[in-house]
Every structure is written in structure tokens, then in C-alpha cells.
N, C-alpha and C. Protein backbone atom coordinates (compact mmCIF):
# COMPACT_ATOMS: atom_id res chain seq x y z
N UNK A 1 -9.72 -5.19 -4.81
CA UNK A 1 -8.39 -4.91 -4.27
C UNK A 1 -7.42 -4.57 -5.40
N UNK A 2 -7.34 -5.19 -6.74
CA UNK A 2 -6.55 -4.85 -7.58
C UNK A 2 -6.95 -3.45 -8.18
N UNK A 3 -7.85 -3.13 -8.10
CA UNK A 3 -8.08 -1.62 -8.39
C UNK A 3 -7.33 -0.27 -7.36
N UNK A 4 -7.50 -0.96 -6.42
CA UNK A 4 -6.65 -0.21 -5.40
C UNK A 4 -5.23 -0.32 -5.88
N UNK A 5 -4.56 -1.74 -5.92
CA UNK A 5 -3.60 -1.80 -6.10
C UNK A 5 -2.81 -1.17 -7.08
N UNK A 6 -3.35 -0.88 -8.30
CA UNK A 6 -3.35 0.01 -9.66
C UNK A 6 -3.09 1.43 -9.35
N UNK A 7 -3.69 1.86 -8.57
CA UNK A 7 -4.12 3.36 -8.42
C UNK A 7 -3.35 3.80 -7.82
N UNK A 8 -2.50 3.28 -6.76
CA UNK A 8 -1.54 3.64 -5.75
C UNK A 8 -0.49 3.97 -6.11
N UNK A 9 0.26 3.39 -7.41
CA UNK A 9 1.37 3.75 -7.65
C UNK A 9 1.42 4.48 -8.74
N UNK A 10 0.05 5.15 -8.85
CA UNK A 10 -0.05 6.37 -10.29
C UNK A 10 -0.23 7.55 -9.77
N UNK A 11 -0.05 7.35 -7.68
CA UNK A 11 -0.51 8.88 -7.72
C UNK A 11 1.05 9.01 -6.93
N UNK A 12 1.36 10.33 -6.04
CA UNK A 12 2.56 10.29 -5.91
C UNK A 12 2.94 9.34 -5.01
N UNK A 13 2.73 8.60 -4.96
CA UNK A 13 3.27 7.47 -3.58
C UNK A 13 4.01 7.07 -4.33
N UNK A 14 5.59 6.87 -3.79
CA UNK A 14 6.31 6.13 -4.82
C UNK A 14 6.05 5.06 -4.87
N UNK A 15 6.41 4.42 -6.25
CA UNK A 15 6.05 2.63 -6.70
C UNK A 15 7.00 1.53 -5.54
N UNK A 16 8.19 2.03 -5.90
CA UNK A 16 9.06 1.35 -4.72
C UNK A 16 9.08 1.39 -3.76
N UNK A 17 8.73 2.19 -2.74
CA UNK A 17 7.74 2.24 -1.45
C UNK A 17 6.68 1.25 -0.93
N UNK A 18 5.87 1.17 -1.82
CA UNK A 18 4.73 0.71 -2.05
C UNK A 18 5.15 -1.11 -2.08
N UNK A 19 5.75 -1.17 -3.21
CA UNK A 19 6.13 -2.21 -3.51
C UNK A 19 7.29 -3.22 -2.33
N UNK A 20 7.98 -2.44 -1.22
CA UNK A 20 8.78 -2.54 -0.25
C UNK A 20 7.49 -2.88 0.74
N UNK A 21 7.12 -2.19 0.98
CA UNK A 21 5.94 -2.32 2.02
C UNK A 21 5.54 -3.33 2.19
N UNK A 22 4.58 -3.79 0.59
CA UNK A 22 3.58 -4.73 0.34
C UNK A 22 4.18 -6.16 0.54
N UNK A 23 5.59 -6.36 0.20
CA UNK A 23 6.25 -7.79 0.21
C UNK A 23 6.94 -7.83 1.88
N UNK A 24 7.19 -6.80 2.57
CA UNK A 24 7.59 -6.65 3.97
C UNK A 24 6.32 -7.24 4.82
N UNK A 25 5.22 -6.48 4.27
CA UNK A 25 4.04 -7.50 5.10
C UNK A 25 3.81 -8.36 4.75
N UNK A 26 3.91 -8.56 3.58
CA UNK A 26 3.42 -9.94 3.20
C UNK A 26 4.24 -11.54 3.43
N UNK A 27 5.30 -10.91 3.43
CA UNK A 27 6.09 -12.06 3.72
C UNK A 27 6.55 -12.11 5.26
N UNK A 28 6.66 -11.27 5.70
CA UNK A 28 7.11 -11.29 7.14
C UNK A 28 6.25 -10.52 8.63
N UNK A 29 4.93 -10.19 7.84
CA UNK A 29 3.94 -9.63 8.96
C UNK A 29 2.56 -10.17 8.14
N UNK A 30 2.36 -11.48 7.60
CA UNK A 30 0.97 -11.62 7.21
C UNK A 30 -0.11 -11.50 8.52
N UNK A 31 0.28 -11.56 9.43
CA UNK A 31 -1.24 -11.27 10.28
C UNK A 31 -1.55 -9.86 10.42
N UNK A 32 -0.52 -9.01 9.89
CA UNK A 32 -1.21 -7.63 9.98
C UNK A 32 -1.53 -7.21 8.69
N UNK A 33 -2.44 -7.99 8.04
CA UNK A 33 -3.00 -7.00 6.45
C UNK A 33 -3.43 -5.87 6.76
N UNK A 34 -4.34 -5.83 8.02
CA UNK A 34 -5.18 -4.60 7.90
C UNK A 34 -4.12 -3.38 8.27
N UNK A 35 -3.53 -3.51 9.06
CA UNK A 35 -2.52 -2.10 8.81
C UNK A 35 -1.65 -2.22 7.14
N UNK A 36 -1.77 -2.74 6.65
CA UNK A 36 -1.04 -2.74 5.17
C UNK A 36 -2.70 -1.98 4.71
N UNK A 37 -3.80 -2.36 4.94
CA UNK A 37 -4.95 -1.62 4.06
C UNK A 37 -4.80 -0.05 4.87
N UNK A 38 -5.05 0.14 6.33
CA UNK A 38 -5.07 1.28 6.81
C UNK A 38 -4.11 2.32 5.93
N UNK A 39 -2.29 1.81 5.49
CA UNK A 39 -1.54 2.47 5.24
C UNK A 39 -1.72 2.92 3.44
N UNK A 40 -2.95 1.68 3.07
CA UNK A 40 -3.07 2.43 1.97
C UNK A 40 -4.37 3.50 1.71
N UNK A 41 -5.23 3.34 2.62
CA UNK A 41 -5.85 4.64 3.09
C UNK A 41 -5.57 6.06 3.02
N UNK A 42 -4.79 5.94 4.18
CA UNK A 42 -3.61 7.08 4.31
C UNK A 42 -2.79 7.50 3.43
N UNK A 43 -2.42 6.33 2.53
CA UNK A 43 -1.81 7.51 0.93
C UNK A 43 -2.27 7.34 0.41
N UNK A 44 -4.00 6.94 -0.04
CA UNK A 44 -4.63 7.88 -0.76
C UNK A 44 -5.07 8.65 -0.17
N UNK A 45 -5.95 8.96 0.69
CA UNK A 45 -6.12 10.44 1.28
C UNK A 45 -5.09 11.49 1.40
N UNK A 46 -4.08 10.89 1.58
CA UNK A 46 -2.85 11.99 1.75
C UNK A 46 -2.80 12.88 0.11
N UNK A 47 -3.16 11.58 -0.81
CA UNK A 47 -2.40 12.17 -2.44
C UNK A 47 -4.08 13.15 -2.65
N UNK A 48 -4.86 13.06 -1.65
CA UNK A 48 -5.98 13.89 -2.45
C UNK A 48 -5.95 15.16 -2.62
């Protein structure tokens, strides 16, 4: 997972985006990780 986590904010996804997201689910939607993984799917495929 930390490899993912690395990679995401080196391609164009912004860092602060990313970083908004990740503490929005995490702190206030932990039962939905898997749409936090789906959405990082989707921007990497998007940045390909």
C-alpha cells in the first residue's frame, strides 16, 4: 500500500487532493476504504 501511496502524488493527481481525500475517509468514512482504493484506481488509470 505505501508504494501506491508514493506514486500517486508524483503523477498529476494533485498532492492536496489526495491528501484531502485520504484524511476525509479516514477519519470520517472509515467503513468505506474500498471506495478510497477504487478512487485510487481511477487516478492511476486516468494519469496513464
Amino acid at each position: 500500500m505505501e508504494r501506491i501511496f508514493q506514486r500517486i502524488p508524483t503523477i498529476s493527481v494533485s498532492p492536496f487532493a489526495f491528501l484531502l481525500s485520504y484524511y476525509y475517509i479516514h477519519w470520517y468514512r472509515q467503513d468505506s476504504f474500498t471506495a478510497f482504493a477504487q478512487y485510487n484506481l481511477s487516478a492511476c488509470l486516468s494519469a496513464i
